[in-house]
C-alpha atoms as a PDB file:
ATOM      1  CA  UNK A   1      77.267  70.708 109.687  1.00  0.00           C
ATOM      2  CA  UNK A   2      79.309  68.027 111.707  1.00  0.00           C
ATOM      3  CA  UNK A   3      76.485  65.797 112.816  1.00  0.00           C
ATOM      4  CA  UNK A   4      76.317  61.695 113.803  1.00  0.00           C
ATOM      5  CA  UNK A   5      72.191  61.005 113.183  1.00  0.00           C
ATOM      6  CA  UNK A   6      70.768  57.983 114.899  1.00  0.00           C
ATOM      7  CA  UNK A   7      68.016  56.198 113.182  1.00  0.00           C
ATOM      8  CA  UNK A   8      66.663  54.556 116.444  1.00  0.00           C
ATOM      9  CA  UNK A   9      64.546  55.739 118.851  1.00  0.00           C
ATOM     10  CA  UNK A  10      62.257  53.772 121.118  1.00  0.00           C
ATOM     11  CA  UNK A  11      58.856  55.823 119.936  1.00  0.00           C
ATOM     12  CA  UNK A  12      59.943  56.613 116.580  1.00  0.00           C
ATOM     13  CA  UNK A  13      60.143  54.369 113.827  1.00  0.00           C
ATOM     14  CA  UNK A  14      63.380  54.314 112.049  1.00  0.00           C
ATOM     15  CA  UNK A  15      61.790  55.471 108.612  1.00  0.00           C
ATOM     16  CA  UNK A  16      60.383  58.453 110.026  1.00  0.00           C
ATOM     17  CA  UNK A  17      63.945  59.213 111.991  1.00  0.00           C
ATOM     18  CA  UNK A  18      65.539  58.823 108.408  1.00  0.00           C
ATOM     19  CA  UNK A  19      62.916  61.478 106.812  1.00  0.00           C
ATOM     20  CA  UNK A  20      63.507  63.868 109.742  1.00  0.00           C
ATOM     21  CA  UNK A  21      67.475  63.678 108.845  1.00  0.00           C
ATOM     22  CA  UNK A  22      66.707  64.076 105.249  1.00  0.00           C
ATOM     23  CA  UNK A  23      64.628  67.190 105.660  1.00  0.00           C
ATOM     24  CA  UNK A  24      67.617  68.294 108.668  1.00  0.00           C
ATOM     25  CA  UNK A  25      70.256  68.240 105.780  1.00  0.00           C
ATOM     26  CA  UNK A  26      67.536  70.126 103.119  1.00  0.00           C
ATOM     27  CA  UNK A  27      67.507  72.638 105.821  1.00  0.00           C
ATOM     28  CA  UNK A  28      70.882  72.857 106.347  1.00  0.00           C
ATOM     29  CA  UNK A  29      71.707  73.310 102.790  1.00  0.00           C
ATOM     30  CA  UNK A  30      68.994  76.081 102.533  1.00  0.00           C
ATOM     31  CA  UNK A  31      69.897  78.240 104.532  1.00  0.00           C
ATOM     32  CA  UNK A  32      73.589  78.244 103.860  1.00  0.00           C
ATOM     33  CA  UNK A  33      72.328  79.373 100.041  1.00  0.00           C
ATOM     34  CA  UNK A  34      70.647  81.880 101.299  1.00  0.00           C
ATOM     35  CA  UNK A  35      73.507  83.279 103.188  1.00  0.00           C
ATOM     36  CA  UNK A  36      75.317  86.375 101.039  1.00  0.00           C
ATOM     37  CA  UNK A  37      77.748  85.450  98.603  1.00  0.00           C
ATOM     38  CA  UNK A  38      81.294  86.780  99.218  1.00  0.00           C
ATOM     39  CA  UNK A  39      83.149  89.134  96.745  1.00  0.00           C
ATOM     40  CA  UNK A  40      84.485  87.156  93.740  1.00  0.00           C
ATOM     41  CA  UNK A  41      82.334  84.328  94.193  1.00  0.00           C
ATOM     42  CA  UNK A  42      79.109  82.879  92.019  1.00  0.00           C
ATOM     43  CA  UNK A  43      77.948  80.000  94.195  1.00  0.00           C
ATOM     44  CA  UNK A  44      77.802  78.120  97.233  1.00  0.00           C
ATOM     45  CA  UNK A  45      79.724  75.222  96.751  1.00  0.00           C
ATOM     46  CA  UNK A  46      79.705  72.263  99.462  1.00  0.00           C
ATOM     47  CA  UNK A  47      82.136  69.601 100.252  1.00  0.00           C
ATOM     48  CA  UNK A  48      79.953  66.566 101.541  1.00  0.00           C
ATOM     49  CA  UNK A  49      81.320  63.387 103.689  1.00  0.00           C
ATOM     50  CA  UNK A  50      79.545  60.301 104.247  1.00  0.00           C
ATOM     51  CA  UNK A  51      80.180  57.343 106.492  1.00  0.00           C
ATOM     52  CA  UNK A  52      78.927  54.858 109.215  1.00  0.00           C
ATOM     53  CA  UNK A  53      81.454  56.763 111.619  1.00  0.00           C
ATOM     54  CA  UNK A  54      83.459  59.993 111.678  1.00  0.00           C
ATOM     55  CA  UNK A  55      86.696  57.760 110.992  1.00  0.00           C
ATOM     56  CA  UNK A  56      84.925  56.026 107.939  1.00  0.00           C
ATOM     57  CA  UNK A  57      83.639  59.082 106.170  1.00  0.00           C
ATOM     58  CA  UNK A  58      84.551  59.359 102.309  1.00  0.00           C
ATOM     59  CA  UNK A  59      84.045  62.220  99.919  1.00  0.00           C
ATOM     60  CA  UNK A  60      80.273  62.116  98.295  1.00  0.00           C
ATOM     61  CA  UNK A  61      78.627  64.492  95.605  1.00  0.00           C
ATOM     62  CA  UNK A  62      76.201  66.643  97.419  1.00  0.00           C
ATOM     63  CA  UNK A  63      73.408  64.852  95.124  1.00  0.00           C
ATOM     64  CA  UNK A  64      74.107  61.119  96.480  1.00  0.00           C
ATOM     65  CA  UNK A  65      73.229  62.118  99.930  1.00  0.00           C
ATOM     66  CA  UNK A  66      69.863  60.794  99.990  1.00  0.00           C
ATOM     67  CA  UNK A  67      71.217  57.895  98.053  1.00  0.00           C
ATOM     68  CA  UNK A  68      73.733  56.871 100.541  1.00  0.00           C
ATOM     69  CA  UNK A  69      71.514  57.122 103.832  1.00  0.00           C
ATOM     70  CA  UNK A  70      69.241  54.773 102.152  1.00  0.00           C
ATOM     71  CA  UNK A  71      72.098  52.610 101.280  1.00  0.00           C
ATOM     72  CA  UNK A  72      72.999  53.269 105.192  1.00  0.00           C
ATOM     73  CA  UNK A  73      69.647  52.262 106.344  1.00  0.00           C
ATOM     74  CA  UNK A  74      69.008  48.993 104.042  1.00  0.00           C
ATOM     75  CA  UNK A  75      72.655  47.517 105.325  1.00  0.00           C
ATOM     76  CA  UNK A  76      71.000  47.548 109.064  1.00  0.00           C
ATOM     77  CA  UNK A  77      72.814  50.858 110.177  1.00  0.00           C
ATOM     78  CA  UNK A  78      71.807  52.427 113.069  1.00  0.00           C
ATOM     79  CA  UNK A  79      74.057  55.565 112.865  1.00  0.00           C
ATOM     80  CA  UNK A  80      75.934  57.333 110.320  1.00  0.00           C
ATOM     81  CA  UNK A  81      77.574  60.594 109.635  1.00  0.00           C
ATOM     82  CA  UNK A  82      77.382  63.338 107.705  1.00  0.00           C
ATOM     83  CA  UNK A  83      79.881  66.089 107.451  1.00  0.00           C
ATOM     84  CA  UNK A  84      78.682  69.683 104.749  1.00  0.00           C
ATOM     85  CA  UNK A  85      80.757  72.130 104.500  1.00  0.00           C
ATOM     86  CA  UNK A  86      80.128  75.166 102.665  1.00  0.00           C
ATOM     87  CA  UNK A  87      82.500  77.063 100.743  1.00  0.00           C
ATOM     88  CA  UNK A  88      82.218  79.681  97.571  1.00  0.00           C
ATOM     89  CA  UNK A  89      82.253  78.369  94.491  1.00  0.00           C
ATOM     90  CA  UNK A  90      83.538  80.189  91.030  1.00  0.00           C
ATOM     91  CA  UNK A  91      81.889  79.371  87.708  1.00  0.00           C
ATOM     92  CA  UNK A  92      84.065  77.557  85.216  1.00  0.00           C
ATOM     93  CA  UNK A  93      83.530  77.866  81.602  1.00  0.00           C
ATOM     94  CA  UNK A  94      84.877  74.809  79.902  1.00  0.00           C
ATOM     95  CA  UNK A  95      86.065  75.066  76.389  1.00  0.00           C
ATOM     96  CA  UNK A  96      84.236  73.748  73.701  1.00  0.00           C
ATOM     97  CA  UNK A  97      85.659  70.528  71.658  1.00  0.00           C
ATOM     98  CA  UNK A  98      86.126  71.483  68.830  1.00  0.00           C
ATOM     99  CA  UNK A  99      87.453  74.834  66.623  1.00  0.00           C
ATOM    100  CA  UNK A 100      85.326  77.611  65.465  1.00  0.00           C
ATOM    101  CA  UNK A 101      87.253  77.263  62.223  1.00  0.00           C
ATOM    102  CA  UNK A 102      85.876  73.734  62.009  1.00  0.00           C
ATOM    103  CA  UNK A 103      82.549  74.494  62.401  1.00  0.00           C
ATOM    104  CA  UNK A 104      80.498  75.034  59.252  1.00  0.00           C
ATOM    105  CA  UNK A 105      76.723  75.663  59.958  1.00  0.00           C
ATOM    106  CA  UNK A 106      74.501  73.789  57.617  1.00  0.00           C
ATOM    107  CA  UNK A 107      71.571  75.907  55.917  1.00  0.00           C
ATOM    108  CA  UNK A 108      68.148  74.391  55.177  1.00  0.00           C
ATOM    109  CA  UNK A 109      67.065  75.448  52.062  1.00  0.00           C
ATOM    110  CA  UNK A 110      63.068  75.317  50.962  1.00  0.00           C
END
């Protein structure tokens, strides 16, 4: 999704034009997770830009979305875009901190 959303509309109130893109994107992102997962893969993974323009977009977590066309809204924008891009994602497994070896469990007695 490659999209410019404008918030005004000469019926619509702006708040209910920002809902509308809000549930747009939730829609989006739906039904790309629904879509089959290829070979090797565990995940949808999506890479999310944010901006006022196309030009101006930066790289956003997929979870500050909402965050950032409120943010949008409250500084008097009248347009911004969004840019999601899905892609598959592979589960990493990060290492724990510390050594088994270091690790002594500590029993309760009663």
């Amino acid at each position: 999704m490659r999209k410019t959303f404008e918030i005004t509309h000469e019926k619509i109130k702006p708040a209910r034009m920002v809902d509308s893109v809000k549930h747009d994107v939730k829609k989006y992102l739906r039904r790309e997770r629904n879509k089959q997962i290829p070979k090797g893969a565990d995940f949808w993974d999506f890479d999310v830009k944010f901006g006022l323009t196309q030009d101006t977009a930066e790289v956003i977590k997929l979870s500050e979305i909402n965050k950032s066309i409120d943010t949008a809204v409250e500084g008097g924008a009248t347009a911004f875009y969004i840019e999601i891009l899905a892609k598959p994602g592979i589960r990493v497994i990060q290492e724990s901190e510390f050594d088994e070896d270091d690790f002594e469990p500590e029993f309760i007695e009663e």
